[in-house]
N, C-alpha and C. Protein backbone atom coordinates (compact mmCIF):
# COMPACT_ATOMS: atom_id res chain seq x y z
N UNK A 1 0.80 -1.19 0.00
CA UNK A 1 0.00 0.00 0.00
C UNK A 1 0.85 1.27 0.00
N UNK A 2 2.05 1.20 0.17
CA UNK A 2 2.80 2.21 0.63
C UNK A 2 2.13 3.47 1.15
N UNK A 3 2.39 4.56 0.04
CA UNK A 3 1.39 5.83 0.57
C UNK A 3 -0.01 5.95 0.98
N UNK A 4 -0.74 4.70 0.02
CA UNK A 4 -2.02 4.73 0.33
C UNK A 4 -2.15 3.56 0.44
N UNK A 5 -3.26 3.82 1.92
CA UNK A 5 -4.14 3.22 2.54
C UNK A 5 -5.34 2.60 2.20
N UNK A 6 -5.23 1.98 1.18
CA UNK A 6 -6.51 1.30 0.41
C UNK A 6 -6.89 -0.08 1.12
N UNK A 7 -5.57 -0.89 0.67
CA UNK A 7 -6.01 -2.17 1.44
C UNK A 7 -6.09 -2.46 2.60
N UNK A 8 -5.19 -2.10 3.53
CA UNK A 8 -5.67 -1.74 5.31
C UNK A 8 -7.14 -1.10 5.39
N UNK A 9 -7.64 0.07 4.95
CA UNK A 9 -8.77 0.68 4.87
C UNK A 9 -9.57 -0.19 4.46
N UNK A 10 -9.79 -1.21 3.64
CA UNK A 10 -10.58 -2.09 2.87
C UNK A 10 -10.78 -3.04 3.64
N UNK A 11 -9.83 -3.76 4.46
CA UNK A 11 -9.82 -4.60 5.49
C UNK A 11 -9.43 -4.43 6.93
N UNK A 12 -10.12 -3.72 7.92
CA UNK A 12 -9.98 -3.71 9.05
C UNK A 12 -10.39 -4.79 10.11
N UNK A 13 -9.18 -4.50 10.96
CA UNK A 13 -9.44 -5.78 11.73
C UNK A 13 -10.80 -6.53 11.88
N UNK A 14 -11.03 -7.51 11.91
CA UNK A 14 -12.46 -8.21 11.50
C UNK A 14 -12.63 -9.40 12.94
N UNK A 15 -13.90 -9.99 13.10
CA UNK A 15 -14.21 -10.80 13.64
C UNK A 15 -14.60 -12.42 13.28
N UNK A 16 -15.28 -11.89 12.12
CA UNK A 16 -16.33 -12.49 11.08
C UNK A 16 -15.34 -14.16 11.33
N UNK A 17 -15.63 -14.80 11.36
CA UNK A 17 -14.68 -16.22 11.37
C UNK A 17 -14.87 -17.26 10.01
N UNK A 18 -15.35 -16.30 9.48
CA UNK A 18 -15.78 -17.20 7.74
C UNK A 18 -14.35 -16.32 7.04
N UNK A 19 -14.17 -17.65 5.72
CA UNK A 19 -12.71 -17.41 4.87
C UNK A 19 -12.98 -16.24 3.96
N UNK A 20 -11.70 -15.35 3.28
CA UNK A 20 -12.59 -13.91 3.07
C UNK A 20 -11.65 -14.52 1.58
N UNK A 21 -12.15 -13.84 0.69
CA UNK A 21 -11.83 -14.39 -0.83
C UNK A 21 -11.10 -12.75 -1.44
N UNK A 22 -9.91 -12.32 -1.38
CA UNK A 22 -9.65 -11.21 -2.23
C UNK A 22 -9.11 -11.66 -3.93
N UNK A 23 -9.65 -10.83 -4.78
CA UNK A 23 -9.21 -10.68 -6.17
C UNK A 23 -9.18 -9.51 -6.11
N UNK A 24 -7.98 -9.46 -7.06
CA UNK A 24 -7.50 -7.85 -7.57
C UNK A 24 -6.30 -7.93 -8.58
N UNK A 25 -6.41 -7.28 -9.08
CA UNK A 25 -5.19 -6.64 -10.20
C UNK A 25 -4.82 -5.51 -10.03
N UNK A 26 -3.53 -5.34 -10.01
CA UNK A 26 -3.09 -3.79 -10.24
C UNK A 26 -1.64 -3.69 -11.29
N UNK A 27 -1.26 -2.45 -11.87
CA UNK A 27 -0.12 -2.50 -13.02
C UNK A 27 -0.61 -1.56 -14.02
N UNK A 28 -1.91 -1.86 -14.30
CA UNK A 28 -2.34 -0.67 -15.73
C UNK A 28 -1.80 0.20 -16.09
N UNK A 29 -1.58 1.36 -14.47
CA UNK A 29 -1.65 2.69 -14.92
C UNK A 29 0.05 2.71 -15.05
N UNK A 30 0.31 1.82 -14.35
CA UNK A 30 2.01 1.68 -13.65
C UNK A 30 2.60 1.39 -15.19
N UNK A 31 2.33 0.42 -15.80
CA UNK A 31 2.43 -0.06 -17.46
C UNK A 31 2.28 0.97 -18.12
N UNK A 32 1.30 1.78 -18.28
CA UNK A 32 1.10 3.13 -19.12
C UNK A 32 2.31 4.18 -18.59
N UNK A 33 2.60 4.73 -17.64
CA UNK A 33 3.71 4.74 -17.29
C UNK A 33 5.35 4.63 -17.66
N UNK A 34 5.59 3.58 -17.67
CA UNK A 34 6.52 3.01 -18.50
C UNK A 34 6.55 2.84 -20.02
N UNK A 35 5.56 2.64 -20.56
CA UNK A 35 5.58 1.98 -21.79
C UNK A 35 6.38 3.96 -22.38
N UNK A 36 5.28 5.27 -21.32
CA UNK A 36 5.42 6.21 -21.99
C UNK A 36 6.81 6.95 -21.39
N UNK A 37 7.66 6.25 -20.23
CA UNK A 37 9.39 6.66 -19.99
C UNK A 37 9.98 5.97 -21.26
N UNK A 38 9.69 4.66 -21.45
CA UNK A 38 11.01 4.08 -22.11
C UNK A 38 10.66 4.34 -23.41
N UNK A 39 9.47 4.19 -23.99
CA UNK A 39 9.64 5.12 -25.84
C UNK A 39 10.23 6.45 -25.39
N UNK A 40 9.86 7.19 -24.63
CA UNK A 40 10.90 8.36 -24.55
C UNK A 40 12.08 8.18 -24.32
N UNK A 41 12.62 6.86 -24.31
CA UNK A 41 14.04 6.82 -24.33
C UNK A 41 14.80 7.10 -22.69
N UNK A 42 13.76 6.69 -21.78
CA UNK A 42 14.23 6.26 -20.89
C UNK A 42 15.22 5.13 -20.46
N UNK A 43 16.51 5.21 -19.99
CA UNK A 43 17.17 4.45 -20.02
C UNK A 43 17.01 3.15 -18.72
N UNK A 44 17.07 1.81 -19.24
CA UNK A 44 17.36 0.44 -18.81
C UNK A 44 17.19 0.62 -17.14
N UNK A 45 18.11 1.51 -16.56
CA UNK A 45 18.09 2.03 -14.95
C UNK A 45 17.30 2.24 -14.55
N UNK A 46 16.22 3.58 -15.16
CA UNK A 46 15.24 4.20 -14.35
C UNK A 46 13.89 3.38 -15.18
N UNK A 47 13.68 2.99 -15.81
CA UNK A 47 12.88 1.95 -16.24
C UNK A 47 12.36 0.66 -15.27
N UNK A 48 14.19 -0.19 -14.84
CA UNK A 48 13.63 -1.28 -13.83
C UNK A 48 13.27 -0.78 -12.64
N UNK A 49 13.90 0.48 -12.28
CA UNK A 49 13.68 0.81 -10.86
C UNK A 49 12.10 1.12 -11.08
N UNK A 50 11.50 1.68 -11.91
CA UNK A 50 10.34 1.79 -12.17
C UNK A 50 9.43 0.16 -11.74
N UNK A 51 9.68 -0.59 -12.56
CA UNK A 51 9.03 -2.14 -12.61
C UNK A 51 9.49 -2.50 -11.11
N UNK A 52 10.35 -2.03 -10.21
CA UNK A 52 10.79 -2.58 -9.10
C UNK A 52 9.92 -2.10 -8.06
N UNK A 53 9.41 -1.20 -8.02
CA UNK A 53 8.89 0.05 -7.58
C UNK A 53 7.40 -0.89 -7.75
N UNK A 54 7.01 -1.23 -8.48
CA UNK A 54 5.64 -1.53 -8.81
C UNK A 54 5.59 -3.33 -8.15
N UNK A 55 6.66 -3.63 -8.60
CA UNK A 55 6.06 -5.28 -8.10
C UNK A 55 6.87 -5.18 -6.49
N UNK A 56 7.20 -4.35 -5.68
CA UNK A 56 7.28 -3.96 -4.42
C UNK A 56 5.67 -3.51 -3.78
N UNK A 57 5.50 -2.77 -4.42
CA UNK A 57 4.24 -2.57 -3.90
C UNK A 57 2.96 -3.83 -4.11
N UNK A 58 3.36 -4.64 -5.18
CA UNK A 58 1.79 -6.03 -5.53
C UNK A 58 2.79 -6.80 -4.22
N UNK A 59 3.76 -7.10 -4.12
CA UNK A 59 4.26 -7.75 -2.69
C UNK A 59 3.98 -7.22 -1.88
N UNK A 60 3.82 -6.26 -1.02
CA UNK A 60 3.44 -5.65 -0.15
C UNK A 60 2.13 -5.79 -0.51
N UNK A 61 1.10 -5.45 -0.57
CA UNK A 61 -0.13 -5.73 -0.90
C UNK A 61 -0.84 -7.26 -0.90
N UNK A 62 0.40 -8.20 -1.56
CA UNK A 62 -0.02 -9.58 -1.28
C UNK A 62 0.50 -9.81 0.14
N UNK A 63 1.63 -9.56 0.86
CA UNK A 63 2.22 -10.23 2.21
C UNK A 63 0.93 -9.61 3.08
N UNK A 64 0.40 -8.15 3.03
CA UNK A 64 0.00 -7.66 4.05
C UNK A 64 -1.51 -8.85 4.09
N UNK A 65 -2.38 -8.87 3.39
CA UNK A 65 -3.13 -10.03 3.29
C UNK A 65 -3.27 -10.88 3.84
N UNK A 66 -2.27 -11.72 3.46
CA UNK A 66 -1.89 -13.18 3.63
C UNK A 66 -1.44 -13.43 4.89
N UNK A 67 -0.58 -12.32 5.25
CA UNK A 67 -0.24 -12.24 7.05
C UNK A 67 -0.59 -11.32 7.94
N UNK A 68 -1.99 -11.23 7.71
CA UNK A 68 -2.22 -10.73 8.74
C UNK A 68 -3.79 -11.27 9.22
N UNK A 69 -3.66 -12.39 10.14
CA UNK A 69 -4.55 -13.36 10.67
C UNK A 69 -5.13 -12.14 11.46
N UNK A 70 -4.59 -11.53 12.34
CA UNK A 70 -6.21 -10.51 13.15
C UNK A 70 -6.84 -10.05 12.00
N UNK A 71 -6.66 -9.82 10.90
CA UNK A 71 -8.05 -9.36 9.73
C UNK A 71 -8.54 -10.49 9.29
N UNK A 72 -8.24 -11.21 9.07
CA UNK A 72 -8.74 -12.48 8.91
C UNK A 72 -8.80 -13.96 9.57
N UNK A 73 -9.41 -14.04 10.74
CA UNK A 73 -9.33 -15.29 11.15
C UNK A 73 -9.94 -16.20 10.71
N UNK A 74 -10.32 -16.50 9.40
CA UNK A 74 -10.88 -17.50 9.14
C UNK A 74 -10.28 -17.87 8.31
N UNK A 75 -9.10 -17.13 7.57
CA UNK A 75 -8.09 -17.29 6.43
C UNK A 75 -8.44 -16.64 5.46
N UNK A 76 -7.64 -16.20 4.41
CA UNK A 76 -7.82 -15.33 3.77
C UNK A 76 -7.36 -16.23 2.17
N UNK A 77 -7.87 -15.99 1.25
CA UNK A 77 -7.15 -16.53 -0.21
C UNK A 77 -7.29 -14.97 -0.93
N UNK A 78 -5.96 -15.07 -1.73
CA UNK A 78 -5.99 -13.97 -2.51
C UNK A 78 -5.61 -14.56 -3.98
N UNK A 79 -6.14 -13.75 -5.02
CA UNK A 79 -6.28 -14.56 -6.44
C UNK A 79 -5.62 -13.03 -7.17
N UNK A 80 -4.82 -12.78 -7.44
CA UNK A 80 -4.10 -11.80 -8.27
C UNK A 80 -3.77 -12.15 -9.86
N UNK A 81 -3.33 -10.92 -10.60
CA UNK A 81 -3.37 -11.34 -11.98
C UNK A 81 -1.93 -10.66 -12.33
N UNK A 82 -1.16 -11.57 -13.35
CA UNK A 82 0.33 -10.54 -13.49
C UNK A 82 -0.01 -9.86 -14.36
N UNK A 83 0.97 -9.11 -15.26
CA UNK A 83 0.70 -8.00 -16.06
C UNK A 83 0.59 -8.28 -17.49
N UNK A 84 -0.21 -7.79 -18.14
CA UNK A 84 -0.64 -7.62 -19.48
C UNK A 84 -0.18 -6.72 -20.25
N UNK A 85 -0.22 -6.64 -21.63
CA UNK A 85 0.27 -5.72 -22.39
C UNK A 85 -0.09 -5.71 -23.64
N UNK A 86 -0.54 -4.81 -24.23
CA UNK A 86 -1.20 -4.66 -25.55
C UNK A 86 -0.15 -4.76 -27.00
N UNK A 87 0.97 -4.94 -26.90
CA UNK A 87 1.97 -5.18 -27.94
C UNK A 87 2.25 -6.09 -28.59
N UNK A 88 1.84 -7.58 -27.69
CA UNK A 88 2.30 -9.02 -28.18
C UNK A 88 3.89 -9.15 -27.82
N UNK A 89 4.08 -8.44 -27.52
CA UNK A 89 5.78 -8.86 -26.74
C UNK A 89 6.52 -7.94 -27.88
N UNK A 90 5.97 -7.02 -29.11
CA UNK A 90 6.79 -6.56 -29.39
C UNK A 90 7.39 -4.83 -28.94
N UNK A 91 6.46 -4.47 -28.22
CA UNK A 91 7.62 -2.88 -27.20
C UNK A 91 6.83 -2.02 -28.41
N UNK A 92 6.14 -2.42 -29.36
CA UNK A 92 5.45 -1.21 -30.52
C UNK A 92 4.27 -0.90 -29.60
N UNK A 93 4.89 0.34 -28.47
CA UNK A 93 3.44 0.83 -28.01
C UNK A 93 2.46 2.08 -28.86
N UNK A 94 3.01 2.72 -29.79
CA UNK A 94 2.21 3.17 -30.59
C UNK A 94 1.33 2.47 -31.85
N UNK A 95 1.23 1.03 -31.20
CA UNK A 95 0.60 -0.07 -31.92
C UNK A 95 -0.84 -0.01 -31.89
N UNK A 96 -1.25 0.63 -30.77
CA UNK A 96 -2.69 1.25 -30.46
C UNK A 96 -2.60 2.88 -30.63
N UNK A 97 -3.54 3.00 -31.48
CA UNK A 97 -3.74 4.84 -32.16
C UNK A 97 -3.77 5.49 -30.51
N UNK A 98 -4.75 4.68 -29.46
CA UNK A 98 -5.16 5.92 -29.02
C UNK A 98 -3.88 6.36 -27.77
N UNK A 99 -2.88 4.99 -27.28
CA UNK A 99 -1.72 5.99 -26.54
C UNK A 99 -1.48 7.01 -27.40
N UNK A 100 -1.35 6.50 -29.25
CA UNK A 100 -0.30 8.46 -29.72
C UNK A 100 -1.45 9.44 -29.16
N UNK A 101 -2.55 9.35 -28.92
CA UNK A 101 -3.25 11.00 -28.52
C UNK A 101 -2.98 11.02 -27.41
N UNK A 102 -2.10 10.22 -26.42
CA UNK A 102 -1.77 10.87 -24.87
C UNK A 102 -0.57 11.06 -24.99
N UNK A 103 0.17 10.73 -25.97
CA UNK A 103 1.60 11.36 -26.34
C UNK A 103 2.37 10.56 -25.89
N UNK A 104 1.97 8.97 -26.44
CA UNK A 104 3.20 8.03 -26.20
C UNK A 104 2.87 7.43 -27.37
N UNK A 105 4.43 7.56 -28.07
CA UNK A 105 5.04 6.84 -29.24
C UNK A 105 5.93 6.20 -29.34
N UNK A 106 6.29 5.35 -30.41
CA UNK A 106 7.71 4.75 -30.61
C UNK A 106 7.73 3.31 -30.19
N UNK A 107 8.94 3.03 -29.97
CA UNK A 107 9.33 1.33 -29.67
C UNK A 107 9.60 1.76 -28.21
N UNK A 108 9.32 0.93 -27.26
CA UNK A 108 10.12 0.94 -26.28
C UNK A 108 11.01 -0.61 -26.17
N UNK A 109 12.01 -0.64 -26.14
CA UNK A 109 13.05 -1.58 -26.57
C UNK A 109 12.64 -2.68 -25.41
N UNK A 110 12.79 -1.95 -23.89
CA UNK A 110 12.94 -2.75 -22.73
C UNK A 110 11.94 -3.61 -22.50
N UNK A 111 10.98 -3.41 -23.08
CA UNK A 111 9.65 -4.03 -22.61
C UNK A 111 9.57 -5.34 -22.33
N UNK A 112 9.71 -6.04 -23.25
CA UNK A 112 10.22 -7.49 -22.93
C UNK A 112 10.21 -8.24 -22.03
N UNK A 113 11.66 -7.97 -21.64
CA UNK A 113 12.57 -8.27 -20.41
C UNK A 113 12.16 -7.58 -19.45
N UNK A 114 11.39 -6.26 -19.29
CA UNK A 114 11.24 -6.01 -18.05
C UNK A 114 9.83 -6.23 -17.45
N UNK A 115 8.93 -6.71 -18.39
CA UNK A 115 7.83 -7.46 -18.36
C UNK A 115 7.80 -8.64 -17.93
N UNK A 116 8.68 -9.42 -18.46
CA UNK A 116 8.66 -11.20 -18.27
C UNK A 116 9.48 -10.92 -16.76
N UNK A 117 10.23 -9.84 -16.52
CA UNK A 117 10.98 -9.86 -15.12
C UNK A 117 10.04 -9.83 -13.76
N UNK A 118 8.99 -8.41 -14.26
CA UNK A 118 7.69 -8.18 -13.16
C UNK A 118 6.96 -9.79 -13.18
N UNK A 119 6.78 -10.33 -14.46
CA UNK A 119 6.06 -11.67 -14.74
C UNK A 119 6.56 -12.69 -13.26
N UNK A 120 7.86 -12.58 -13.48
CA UNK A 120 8.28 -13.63 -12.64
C UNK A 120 8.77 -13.16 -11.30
N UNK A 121 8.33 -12.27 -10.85
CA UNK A 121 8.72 -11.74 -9.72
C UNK A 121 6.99 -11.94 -9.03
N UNK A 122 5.80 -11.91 -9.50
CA UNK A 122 4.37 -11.89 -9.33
C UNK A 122 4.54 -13.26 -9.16
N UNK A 123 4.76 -14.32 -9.78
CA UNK A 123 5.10 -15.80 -9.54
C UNK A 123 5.52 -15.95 -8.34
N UNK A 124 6.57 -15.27 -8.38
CA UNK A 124 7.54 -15.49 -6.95
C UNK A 124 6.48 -15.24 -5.98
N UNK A 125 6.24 -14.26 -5.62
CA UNK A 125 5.28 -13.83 -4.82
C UNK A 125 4.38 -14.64 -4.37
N UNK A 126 3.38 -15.01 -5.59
CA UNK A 126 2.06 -15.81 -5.47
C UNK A 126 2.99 -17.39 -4.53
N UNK A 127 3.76 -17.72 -5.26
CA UNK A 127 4.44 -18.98 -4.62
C UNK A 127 4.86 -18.79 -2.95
N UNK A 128 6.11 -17.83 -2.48
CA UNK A 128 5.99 -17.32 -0.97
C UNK A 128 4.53 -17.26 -0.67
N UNK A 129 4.10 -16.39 -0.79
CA UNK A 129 2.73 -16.15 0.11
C UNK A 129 1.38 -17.08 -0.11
N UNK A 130 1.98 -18.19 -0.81
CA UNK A 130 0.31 -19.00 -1.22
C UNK A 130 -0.58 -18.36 -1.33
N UNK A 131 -0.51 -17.77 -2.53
CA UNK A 131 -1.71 -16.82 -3.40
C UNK A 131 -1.87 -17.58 -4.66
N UNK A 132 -2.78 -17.39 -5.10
CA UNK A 132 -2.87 -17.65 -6.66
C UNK A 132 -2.65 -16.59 -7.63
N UNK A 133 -2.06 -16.97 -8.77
CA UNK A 133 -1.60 -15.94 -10.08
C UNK A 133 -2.56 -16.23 -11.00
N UNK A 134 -3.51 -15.79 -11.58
CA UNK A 134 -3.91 -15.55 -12.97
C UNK A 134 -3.04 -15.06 -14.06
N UNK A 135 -2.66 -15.91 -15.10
CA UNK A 135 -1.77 -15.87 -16.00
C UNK A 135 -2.20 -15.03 -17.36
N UNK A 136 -2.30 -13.78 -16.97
CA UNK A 136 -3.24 -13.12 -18.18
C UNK A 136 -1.85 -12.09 -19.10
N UNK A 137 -0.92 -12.27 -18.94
CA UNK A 137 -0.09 -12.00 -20.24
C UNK A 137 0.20 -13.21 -21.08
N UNK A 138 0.21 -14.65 -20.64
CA UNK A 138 0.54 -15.79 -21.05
C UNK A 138 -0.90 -15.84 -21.85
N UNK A 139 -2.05 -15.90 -21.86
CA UNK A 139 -3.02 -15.88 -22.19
C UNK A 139 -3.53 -14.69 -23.43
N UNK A 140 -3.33 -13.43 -22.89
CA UNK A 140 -3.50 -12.05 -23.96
C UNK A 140 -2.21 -11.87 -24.86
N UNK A 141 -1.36 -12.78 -24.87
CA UNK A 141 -0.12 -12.17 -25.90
C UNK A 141 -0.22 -13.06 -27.08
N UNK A 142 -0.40 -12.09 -27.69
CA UNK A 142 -0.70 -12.77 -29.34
C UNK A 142 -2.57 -12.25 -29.63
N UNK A 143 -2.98 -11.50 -28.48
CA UNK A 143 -4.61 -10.99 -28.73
C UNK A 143 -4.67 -9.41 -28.63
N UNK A 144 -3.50 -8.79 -29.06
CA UNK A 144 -3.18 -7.86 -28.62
C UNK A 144 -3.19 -6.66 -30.16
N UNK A 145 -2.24 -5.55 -30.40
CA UNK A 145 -2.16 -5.20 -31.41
C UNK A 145 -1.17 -5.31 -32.34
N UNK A 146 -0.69 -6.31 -32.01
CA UNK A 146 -0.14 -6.89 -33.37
C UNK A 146 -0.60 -8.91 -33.10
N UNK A 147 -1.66 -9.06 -33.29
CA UNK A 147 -1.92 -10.53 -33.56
C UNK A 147 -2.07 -10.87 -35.21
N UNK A 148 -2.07 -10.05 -35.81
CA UNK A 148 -2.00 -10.73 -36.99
C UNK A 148 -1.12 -10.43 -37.57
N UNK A 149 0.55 -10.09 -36.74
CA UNK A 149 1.54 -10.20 -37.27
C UNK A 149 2.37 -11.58 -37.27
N UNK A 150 2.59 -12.21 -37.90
CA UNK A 150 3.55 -13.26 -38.13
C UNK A 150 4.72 -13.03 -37.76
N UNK A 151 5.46 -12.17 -37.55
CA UNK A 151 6.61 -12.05 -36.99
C UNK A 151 6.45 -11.69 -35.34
N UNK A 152 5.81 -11.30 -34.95
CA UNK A 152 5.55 -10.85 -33.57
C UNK A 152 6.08 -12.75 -32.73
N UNK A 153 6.45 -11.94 -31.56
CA UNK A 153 6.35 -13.60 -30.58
C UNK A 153 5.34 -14.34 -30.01
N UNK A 154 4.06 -13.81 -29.73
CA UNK A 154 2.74 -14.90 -29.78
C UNK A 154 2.07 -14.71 -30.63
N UNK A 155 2.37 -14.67 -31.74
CA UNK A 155 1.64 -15.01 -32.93
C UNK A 155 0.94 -16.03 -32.87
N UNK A 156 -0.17 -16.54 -32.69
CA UNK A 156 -1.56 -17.30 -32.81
C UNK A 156 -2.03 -17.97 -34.34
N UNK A 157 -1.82 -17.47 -35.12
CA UNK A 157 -2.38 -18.09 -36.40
C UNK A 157 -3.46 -17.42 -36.63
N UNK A 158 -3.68 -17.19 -38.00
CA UNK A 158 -4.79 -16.64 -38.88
C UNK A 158 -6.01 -16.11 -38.08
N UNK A 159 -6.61 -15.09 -38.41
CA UNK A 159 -8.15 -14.93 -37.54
C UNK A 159 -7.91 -14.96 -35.85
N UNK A 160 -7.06 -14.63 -35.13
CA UNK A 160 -6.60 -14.91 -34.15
C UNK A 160 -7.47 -13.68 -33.75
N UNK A 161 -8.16 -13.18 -32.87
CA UNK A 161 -8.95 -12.20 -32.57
C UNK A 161 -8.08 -11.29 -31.12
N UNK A 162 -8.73 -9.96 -31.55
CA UNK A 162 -7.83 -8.68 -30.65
C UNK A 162 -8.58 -8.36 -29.60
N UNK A 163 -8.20 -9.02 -27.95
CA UNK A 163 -9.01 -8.79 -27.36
C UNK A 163 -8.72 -7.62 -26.31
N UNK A 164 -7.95 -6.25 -26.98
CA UNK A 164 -7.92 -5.54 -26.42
C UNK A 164 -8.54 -4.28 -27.03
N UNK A 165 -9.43 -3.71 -26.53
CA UNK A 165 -10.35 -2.42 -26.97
C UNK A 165 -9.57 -1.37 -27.58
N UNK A 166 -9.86 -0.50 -27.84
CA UNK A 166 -9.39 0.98 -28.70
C UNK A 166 -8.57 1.90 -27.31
N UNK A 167 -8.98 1.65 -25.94
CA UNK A 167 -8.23 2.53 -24.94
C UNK A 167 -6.86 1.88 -24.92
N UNK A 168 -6.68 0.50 -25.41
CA UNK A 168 -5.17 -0.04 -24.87
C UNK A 168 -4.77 -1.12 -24.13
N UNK A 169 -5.74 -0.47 -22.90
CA UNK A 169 -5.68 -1.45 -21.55
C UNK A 169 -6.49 -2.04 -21.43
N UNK A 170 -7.79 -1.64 -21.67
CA UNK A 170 -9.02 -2.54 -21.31
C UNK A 170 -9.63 -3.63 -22.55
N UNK A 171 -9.44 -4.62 -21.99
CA UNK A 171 -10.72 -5.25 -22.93
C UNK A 171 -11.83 -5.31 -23.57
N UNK A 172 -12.24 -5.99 -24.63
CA UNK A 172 -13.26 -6.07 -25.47
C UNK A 172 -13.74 -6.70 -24.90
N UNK A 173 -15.40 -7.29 -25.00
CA UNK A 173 -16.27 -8.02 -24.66
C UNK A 173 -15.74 -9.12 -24.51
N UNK A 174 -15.10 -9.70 -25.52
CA UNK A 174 -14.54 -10.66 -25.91
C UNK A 174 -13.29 -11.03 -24.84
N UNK A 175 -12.28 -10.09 -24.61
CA UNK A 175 -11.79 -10.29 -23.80
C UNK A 175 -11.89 -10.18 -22.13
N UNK A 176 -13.13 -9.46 -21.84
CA UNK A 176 -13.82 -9.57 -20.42
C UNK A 176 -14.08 -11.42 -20.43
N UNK A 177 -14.81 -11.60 -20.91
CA UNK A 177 -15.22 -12.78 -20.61
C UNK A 177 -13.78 -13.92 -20.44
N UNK A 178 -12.67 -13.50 -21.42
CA UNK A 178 -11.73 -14.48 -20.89
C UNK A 178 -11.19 -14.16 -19.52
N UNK A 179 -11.11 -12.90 -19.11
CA UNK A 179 -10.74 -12.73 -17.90
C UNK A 179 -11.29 -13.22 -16.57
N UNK A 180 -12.86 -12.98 -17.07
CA UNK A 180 -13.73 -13.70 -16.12
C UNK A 180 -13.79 -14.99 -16.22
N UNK A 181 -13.41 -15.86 -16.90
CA UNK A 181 -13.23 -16.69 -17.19
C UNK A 181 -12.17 -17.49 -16.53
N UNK A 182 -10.99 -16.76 -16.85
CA UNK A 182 -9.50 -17.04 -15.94
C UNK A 182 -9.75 -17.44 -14.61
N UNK A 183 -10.13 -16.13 -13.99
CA UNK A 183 -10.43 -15.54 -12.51
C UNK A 183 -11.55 -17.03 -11.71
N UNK A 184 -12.52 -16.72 -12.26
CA UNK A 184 -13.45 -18.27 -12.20
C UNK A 184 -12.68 -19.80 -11.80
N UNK A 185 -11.79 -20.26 -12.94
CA UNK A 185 -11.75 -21.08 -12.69
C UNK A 185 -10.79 -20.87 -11.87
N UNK A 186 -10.08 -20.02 -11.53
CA UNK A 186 -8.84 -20.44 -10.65
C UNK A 186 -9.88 -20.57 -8.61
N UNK A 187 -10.73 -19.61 -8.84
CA UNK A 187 -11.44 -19.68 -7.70
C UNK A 187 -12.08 -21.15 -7.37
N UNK A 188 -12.50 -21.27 -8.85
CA UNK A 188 -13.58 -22.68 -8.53
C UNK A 188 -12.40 -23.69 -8.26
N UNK A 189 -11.25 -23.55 -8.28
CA UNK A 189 -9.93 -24.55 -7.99
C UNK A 189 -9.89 -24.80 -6.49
């Protein structure tokens, strides 16, 4: 939570002795963010410290949860999602028209690697703290804006459908339902 008090505020000490179920995602705005330092040619340094900065805080957010039995005595499960990205793994964030009208263009080179790094640092996490991960970049890459590139790295094959909307970040119909979908079964697990 660092500065803010959301999830303490959201969960105060409790009595209730039934198991409390949290889902949540966070990264969007943190991703928009970045995608718009490193096309500006933000360098490799202030980039990871950026991604470090962010999966510090989904750890903190998952430990505080998970350990802290006076908010939850009946146990707590938390179901989190790692990070997504509208490129297909290729860093072309002006791949969606509408970032260029917030004034992010270009390649950002780092993306990649510093994606699959947050990727596996959210793993880490979910694994320490016995949480569950929803795998929704493993899932959305190749449904993104470049899926019907053949050269891209999850390239899908022909008719492969874009399940990310015109804002970037959010999903299409199409892709709500896989999310809800995700989220579902990992609960019904």
């Amino acid at each position: 939570h660092g500065d803010n008090p959301q999830i303490p505020t959201c969960f105060p000490e409790m009595v209730d002795p039934r198991p409390t179920l949290v889902v949540m995602t966070m990264g969007g705005n943190d991703l928009a963010d970045l995608q718009r330092a490193g096309s500006d040619g933000a360098p490799l340094a202030q980039t990871r410290a950026m991604v470090e900065a962010q999966v510090a805080l989904m750890e903190e957010a998952v430990t505080f949860l998970k350990q802290s039995p006076e908010r939850f005595p009946g146990g707590v499960f938390v179901v989190f999602a790692n990070l997504w990205e509208y490129t297909d793994g290729t860093g072309d964030v002006d791949s969606c028209v509408a970032v260029r009208l917030i004034g992010i263009t270009g390649v950002w080179p780092d993306a990649e690697q510093l994606i699959i790094w947050a990727n596996e640092q959210y793993m880490r996490i979910a694994v320490e703290q016995r949480a569950d991960l929803v795998l929704l970049m493993e899932t959305f890459c190749g449904h993104g804006f470049h899926n019907d590139d053949e050269t891209a790295r999850c390239y899908r094959g022909p008719d492969t459908p874009r399940w990310f909307d015109l804002t970037c970040i959010h999903p299409t119909p199409e892709g709500h339902t896989v999310v809800a979908d995700l989220f579902y079964n990992v609960i019904a697990q």
